[in-house]
C-alpha atoms as a PDB file:
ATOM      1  CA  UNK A   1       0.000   0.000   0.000  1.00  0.00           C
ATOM      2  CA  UNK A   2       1.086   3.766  -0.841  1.00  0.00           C
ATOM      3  CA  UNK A   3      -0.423   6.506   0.357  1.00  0.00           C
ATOM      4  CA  UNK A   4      -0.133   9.318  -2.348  1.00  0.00           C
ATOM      5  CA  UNK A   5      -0.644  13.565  -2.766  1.00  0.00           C
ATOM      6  CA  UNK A   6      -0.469  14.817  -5.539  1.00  0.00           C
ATOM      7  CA  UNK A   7      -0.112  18.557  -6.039  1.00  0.00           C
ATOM      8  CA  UNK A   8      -2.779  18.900  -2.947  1.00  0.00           C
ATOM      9  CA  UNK A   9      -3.800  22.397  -1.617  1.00  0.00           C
ATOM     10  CA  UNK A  10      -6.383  23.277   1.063  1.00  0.00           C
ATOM     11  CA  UNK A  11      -7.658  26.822   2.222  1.00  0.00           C
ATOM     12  CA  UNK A  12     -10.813  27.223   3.910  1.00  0.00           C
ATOM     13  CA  UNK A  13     -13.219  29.923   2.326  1.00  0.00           C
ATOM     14  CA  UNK A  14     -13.052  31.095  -0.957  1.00  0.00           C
ATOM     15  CA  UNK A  15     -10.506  33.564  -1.064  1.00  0.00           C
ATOM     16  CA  UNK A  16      -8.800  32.558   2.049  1.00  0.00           C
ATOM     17  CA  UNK A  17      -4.985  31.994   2.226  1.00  0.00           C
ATOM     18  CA  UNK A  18      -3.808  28.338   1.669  1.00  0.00           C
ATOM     19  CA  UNK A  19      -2.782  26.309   4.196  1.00  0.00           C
ATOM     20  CA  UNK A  20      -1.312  23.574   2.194  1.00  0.00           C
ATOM     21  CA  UNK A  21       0.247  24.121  -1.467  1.00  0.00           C
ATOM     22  CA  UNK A  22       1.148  21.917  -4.443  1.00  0.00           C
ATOM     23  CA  UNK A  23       1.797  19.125  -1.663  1.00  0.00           C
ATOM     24  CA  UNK A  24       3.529  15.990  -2.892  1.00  0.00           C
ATOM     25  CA  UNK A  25       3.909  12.928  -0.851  1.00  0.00           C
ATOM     26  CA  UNK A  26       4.488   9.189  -1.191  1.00  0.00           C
ATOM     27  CA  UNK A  27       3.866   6.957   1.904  1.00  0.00           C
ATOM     28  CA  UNK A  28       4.488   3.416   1.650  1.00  0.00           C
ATOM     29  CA  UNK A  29       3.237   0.599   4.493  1.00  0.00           C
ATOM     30  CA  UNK A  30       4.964   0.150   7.448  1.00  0.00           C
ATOM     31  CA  UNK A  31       6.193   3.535   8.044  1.00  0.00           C
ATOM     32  CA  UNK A  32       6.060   6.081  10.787  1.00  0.00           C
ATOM     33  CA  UNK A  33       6.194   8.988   9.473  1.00  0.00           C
ATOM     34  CA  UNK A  34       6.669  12.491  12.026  1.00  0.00           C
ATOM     35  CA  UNK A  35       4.818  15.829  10.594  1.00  0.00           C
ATOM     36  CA  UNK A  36       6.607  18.683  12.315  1.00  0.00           C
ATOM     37  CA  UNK A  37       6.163  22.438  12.127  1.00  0.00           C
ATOM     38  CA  UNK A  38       4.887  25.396  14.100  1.00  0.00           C
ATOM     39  CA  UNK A  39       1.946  26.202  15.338  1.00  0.00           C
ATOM     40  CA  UNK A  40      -0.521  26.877  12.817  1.00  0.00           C
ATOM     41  CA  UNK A  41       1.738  25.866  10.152  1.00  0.00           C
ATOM     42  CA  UNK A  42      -1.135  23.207   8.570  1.00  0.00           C
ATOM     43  CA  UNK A  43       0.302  19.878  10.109  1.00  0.00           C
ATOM     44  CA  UNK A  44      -3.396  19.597  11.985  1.00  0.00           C
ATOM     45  CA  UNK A  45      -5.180  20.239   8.295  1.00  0.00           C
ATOM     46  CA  UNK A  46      -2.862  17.631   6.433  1.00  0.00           C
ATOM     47  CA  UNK A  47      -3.668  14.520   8.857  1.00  0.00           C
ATOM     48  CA  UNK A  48      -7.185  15.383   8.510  1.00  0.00           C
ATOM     49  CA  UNK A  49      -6.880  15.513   4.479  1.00  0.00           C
ATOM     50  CA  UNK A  50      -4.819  12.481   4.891  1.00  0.00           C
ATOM     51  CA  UNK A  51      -8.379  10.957   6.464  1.00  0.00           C
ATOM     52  CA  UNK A  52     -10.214  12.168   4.443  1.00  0.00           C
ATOM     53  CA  UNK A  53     -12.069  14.429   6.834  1.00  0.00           C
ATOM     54  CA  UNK A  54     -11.304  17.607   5.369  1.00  0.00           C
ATOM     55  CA  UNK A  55     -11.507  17.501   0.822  1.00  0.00           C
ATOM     56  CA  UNK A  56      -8.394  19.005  -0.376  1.00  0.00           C
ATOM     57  CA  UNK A  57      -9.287  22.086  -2.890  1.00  0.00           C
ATOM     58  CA  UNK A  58      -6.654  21.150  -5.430  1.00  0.00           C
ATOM     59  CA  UNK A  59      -4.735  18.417  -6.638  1.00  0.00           C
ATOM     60  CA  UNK A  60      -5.653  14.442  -5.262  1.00  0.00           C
ATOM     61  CA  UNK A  61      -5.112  12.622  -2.537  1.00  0.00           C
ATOM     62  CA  UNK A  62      -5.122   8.620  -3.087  1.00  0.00           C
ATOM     63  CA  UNK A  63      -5.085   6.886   0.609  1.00  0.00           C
ATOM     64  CA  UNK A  64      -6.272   2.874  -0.232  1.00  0.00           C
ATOM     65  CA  UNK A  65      -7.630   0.896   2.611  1.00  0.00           C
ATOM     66  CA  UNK A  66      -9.109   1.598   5.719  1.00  0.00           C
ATOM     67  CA  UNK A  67      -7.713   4.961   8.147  1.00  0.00           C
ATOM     68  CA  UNK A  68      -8.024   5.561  11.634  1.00  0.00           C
ATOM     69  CA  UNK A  69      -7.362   9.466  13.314  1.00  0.00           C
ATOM     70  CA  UNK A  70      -7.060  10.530  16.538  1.00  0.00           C
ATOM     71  CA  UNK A  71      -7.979  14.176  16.841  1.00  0.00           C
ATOM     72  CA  UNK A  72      -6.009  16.951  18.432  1.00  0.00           C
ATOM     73  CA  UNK A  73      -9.206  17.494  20.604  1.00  0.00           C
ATOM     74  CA  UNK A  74     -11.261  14.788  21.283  1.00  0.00           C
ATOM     75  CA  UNK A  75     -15.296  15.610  21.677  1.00  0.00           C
ATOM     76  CA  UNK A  76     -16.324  14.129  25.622  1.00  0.00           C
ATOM     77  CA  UNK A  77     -19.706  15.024  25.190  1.00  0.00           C
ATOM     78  CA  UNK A  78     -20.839  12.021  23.635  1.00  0.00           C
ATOM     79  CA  UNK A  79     -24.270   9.628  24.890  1.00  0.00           C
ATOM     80  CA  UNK A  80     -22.344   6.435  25.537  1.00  0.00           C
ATOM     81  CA  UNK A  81     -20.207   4.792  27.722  1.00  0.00           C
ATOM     82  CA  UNK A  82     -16.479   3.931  27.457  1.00  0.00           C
ATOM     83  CA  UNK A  83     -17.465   0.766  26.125  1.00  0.00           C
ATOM     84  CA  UNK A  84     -20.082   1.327  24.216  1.00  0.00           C
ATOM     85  CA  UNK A  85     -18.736   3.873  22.175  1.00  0.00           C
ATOM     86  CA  UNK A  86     -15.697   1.566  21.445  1.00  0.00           C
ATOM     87  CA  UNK A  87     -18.102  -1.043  20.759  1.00  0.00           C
ATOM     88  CA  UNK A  88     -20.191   1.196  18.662  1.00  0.00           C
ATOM     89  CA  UNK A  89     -17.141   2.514  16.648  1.00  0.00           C
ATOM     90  CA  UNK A  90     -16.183  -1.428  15.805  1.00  0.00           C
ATOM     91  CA  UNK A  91     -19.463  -1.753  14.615  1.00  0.00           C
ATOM     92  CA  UNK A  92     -19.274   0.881  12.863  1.00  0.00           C
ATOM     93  CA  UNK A  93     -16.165  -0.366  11.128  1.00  0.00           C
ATOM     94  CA  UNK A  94     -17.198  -3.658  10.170  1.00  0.00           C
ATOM     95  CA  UNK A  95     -16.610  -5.957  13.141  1.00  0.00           C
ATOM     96  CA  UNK A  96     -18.466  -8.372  14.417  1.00  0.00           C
ATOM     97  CA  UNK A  97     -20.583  -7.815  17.677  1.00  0.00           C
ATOM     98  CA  UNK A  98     -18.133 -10.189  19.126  1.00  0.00           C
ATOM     99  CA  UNK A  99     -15.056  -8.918  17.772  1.00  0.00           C
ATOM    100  CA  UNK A 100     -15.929  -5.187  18.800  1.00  0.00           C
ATOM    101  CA  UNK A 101     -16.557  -6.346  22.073  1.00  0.00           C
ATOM    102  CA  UNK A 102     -12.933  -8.235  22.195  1.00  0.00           C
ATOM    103  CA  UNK A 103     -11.310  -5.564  20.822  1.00  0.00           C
ATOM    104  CA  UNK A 104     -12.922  -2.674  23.441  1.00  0.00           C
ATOM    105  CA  UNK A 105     -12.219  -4.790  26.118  1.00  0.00           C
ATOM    106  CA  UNK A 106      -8.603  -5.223  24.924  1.00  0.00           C
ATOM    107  CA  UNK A 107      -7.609  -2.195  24.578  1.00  0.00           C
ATOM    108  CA  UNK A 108      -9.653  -0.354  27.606  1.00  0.00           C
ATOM    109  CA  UNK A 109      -7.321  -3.123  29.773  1.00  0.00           C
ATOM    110  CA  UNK A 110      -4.474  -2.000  28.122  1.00  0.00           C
ATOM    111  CA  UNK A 111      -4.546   0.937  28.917  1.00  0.00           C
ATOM    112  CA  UNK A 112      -5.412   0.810  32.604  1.00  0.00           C
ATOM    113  CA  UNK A 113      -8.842   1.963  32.418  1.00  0.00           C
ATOM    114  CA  UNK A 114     -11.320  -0.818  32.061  1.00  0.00           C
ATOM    115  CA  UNK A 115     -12.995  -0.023  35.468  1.00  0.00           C
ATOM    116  CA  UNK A 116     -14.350   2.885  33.888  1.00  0.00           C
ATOM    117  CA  UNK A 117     -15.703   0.937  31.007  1.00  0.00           C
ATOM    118  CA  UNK A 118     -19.403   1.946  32.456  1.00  0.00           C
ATOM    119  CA  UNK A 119     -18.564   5.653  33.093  1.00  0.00           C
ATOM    120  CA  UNK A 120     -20.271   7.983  30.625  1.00  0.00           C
ATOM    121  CA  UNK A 121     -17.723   9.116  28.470  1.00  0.00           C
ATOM    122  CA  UNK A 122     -18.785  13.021  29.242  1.00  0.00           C
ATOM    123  CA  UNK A 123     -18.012  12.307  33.223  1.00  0.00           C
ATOM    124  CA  UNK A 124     -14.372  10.792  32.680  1.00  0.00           C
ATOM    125  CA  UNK A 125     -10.972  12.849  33.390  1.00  0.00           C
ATOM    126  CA  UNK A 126      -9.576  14.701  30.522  1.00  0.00           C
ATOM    127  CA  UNK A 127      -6.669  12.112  30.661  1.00  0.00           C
ATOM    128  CA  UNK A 128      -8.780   8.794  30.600  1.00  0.00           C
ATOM    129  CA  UNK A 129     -11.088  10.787  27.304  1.00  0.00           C
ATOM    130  CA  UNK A 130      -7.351  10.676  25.804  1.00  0.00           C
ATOM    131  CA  UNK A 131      -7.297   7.013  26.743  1.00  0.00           C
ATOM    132  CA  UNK A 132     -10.535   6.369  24.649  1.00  0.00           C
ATOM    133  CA  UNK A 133      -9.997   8.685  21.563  1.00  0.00           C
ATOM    134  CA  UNK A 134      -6.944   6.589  21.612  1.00  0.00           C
ATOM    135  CA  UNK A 135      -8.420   3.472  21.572  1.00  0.00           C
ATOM    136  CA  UNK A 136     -11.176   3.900  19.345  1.00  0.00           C
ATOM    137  CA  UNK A 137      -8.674   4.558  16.542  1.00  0.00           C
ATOM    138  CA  UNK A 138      -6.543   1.276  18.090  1.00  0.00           C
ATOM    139  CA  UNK A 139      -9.169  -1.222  17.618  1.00  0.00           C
ATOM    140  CA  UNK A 140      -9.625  -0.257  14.146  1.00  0.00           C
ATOM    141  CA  UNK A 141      -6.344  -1.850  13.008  1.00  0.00           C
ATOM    142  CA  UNK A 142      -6.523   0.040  10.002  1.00  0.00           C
ATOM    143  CA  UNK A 143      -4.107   0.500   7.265  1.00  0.00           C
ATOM    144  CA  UNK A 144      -3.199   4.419   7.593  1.00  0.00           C
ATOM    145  CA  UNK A 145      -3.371   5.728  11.023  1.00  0.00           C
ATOM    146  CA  UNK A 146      -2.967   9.392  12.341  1.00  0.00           C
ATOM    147  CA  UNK A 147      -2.218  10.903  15.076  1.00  0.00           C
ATOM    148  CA  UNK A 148      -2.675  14.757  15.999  1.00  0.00           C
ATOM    149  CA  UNK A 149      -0.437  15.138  19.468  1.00  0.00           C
ATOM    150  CA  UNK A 150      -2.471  11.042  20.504  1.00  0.00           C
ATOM    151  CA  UNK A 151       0.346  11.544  23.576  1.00  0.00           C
ATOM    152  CA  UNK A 152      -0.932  14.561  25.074  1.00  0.00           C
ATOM    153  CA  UNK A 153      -2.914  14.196  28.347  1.00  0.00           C
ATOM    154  CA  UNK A 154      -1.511  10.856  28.600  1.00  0.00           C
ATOM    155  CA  UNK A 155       0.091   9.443  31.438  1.00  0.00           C
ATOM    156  CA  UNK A 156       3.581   7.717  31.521  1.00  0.00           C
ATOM    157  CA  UNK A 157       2.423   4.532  31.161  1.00  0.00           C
ATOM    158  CA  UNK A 158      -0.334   4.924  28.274  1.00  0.00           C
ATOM    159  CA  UNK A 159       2.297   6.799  26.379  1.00  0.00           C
ATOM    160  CA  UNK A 160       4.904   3.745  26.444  1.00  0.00           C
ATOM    161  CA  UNK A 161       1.400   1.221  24.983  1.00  0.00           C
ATOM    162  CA  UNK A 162       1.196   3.492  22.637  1.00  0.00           C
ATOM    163  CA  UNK A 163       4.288   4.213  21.361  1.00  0.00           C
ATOM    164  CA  UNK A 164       4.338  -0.105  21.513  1.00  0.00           C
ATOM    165  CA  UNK A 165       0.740   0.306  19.561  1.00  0.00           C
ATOM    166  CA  UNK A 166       2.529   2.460  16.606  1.00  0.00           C
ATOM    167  CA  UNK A 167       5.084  -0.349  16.303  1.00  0.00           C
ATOM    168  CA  UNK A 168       2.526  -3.414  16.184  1.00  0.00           C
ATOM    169  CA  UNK A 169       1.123  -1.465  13.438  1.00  0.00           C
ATOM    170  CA  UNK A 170       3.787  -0.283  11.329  1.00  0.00           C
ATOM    171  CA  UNK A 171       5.229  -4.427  11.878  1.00  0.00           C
ATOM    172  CA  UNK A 172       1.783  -5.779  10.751  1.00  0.00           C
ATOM    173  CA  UNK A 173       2.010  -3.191   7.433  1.00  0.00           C
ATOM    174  CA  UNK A 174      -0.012  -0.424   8.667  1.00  0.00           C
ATOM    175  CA  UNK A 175       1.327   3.055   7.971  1.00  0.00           C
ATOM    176  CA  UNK A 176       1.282   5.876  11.049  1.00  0.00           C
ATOM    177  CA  UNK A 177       1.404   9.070  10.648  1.00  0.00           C
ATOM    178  CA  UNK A 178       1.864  11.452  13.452  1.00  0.00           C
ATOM    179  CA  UNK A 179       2.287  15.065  14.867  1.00  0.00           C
ATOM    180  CA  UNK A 180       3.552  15.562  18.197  1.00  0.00           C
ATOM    181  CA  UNK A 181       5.247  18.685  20.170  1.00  0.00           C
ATOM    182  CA  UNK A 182       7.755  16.512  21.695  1.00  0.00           C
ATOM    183  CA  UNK A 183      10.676  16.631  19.392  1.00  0.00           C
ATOM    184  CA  UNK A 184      12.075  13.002  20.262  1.00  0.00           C
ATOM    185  CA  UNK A 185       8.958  11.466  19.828  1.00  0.00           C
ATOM    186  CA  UNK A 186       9.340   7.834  18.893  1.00  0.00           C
ATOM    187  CA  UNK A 187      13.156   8.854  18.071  1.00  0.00           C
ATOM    188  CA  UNK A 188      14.367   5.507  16.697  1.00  0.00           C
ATOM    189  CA  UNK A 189      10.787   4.327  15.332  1.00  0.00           C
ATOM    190  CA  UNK A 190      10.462   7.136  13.211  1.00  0.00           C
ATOM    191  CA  UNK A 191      11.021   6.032   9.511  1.00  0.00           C
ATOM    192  CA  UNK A 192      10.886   9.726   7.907  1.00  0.00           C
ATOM    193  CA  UNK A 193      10.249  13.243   8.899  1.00  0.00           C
ATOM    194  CA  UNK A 194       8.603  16.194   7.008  1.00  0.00           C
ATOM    195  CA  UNK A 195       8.623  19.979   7.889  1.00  0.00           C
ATOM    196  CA  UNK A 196       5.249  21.979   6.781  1.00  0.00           C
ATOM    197  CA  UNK A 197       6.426  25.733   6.295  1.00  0.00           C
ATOM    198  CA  UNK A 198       4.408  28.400   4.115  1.00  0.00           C
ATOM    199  CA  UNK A 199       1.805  25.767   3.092  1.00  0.00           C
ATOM    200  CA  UNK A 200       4.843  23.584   1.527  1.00  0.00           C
ATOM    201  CA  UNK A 201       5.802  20.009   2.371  1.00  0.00           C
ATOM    202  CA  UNK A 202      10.161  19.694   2.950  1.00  0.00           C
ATOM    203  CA  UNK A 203      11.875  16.969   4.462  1.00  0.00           C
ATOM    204  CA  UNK A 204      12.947  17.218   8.091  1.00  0.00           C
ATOM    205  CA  UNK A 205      15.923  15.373   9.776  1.00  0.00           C
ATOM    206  CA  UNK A 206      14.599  12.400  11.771  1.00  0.00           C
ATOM    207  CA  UNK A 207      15.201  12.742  15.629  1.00  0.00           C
ATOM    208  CA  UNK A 208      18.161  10.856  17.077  1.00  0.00           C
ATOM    209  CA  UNK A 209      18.135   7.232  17.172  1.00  0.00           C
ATOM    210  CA  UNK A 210      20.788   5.974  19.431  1.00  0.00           C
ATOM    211  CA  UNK A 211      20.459   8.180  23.152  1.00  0.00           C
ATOM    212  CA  UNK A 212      23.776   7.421  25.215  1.00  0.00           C
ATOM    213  CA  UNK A 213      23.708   4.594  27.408  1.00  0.00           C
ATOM    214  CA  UNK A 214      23.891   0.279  27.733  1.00  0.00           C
ATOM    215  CA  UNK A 215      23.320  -1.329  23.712  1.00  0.00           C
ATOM    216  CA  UNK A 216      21.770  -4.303  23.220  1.00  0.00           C
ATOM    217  CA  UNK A 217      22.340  -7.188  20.268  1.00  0.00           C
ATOM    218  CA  UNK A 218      20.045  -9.228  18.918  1.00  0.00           C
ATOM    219  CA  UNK A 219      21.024 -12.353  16.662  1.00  0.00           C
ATOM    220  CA  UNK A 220      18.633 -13.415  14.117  1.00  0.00           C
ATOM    221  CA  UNK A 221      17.631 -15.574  11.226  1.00  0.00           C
ATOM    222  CA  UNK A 222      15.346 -14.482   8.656  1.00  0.00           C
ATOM    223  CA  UNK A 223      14.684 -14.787   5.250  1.00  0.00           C
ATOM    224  CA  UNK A 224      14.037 -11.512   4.911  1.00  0.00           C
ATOM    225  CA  UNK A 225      14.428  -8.572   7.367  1.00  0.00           C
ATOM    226  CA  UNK A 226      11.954  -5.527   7.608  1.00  0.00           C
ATOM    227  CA  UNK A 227      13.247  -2.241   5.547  1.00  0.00           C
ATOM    228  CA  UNK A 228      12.516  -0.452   8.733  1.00  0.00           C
ATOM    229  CA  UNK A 229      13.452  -1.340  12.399  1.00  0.00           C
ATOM    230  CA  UNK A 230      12.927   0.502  15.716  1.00  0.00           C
ATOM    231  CA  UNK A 231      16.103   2.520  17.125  1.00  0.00           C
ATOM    232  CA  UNK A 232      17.566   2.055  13.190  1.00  0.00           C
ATOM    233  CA  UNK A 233      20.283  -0.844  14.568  1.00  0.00           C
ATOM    234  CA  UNK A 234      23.573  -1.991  13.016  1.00  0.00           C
ATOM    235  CA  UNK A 235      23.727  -4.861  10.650  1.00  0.00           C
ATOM    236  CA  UNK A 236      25.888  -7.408  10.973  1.00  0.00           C
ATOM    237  CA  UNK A 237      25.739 -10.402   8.912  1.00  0.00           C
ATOM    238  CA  UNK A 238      27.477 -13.629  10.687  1.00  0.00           C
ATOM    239  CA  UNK A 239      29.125 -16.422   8.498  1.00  0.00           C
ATOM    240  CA  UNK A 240      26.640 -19.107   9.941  1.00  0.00           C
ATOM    241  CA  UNK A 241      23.397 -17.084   7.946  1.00  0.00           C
ATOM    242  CA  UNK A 242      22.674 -15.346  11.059  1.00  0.00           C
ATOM    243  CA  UNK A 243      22.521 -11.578  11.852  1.00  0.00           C
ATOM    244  CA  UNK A 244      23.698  -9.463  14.224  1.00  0.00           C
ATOM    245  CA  UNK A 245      21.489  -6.401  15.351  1.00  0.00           C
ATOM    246  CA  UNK A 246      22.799  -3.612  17.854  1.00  0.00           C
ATOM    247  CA  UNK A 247      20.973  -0.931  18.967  1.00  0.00           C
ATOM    248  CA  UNK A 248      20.130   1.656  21.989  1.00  0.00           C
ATOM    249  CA  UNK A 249      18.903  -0.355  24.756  1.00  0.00           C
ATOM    250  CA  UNK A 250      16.242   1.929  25.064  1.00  0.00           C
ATOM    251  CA  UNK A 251      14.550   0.418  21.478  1.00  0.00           C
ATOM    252  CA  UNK A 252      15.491  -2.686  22.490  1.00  0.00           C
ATOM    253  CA  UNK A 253      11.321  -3.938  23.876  1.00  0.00           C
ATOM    254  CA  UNK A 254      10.162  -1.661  20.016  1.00  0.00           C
ATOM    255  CA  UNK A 255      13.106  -3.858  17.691  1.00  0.00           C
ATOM    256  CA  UNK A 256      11.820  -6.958  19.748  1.00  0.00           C
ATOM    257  CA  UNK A 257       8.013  -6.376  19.263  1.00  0.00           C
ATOM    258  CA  UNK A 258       8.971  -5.536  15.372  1.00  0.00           C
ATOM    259  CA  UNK A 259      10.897  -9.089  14.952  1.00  0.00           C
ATOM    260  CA  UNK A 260       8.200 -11.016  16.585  1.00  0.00           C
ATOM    261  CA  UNK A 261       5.489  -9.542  14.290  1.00  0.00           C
ATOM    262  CA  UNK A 262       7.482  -9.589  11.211  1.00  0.00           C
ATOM    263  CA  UNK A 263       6.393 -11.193   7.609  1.00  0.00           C
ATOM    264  CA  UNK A 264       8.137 -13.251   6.173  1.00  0.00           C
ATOM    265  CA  UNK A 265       9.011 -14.688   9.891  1.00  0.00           C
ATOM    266  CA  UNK A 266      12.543 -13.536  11.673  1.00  0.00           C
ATOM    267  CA  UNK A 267      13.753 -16.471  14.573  1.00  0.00           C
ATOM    268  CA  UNK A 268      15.306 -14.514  16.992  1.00  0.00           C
ATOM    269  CA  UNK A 269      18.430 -16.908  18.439  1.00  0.00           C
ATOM    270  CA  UNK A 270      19.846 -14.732  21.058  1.00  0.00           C
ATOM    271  CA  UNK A 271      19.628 -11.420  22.924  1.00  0.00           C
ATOM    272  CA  UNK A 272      21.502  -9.438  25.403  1.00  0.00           C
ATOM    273  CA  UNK A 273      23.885  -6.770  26.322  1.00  0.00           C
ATOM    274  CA  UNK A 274      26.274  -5.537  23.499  1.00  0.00           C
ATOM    275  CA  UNK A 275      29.685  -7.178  24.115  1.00  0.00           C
ATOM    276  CA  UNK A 276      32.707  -6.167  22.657  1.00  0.00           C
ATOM    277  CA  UNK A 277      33.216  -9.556  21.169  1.00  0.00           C
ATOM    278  CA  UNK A 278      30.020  -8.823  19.284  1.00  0.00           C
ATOM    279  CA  UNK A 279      27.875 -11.089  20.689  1.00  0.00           C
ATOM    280  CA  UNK A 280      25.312 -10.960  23.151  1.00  0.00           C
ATOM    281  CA  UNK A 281      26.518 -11.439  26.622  1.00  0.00           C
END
């Protein structure tokens, strides 16, 4: 799957100036891809023509499969319950009764709040409404999914599931796409970066990938490896057909969760502390 923009602009109002011009872009599956720029800049009106919730007024935007968003401000004052609405939204997608159920349930445990799964959505904290825009987009498993700034609001722990969310889905072919104010957002997960300026689309350096500290190697076997992998590790292929990965420590859980998803399958043979015989410890 590519997602693709072709010569896209957007205003709003006739007359009005544009917010996006002559935008080009070419998004293949299983990237996460960082929109930066300042405020106002149009990064908030790009994910939304990406979903197709806002009709760009020039130019085409071809996005195949199913898409997902999770606004930059999520509406609370909505007649369901956690649960419901998840369940509702499912439906709404094409699940089964069943599966909707399975999949709310999943994902309001994952993210600590299933003992609010009853509360009206309009009487929950600010942070646990972040929890369930969150999720509703989650469940969908789609095949492009955006987020506008998903992280803020969210405590420590519901940032690190989702940050492990964005890497199930890029490993199972979805492409993400996502704003965020923190610069070293997913830093190492990150696949490509683009800068909106003056309506235009430039690319932008990715954030650092390897923060100082313990390394950690991975030895695997695979027909094939991924293009992309979490914290962007060192290659090093081993006479016996194996491979060596090294990377941050701190991308060692993402690179893990990446293997073990991975198609064609990767056997992962060893892991451990970088040594400097090259092996794990």
């Amino acid at each position: 799957m590519t997602v693709r923009l072709t010569g896209v602009g957007k205003r709003y109002g006739r007359g009005g100036p544009w917010i996006l011009r002559d935008v080009d872009l070419a998004l293949d599956a299983g990237g996460v891809i960082r929109i930066e720029g300042a405020n106002g800049s149009g990064k908030s009106t790009l994910l939304k023509v990406l979903a197709g919730i806002e009709r760009a007024d020039r130019g085409t935007v071809d996005a195949p499969g199913s898409r997902a968003y999770v606004p930059e401000r999520f509406p609370p004052a909505l007649p369901f319950d956690a649960r419901d609405y998840l369940r509702h939204l499912g439906r709404a997608r094409g699940l089964t009764a069943a599966e909707s159920l399975r999949r709310a349930d999943h994902w309001l445990e994952r993210f600590g709040i299933a003992r609010h799964a009853g509360t009206p959505i309009g009487r929950l904290s600010k942070g646990t409404c972040q929890k369930v825009a969150v999720a509703q987009a989650l469940l969908a498993e789609a095949d492009l999914l955006l987020l506008d700034e998903a992280w803020t609001g969210l405590d420590q722990a519901a940032r690190g599931e989702l940050d492990a969310a964005v890497t199930e889905r890029a490993a199972a072919g979805g492409l993400v796409v996502f704003v965020d104010h923190d610069p070293g957002r997913l830093a190492g997960l990150t696949t490509a970066g683009h800068l909106v300026r003056d309506g235009a689309l430039r690319p932008a350096p990715l954030p650092a990938a390897e923060p100082d500290g313990p390394r950690t190697a991975v030895v695997v076997r695979a027909e094939r490896l991924p293009e992309h992998l979490p914290g962007r590790p060192a290659r090093e292929p081993r006479a016996d057909g194996t491979v060596r990965l090294e990377v941050a420590a701190a991308h060692s859980d993402a690179l893990l969760r990446r293997l073990l998803h991975a198609t064609p399958a990767v056997h992962v043979h060893a892991v451990g502390p970088a040594t400097t015989e090259g092996t794990p410890s």
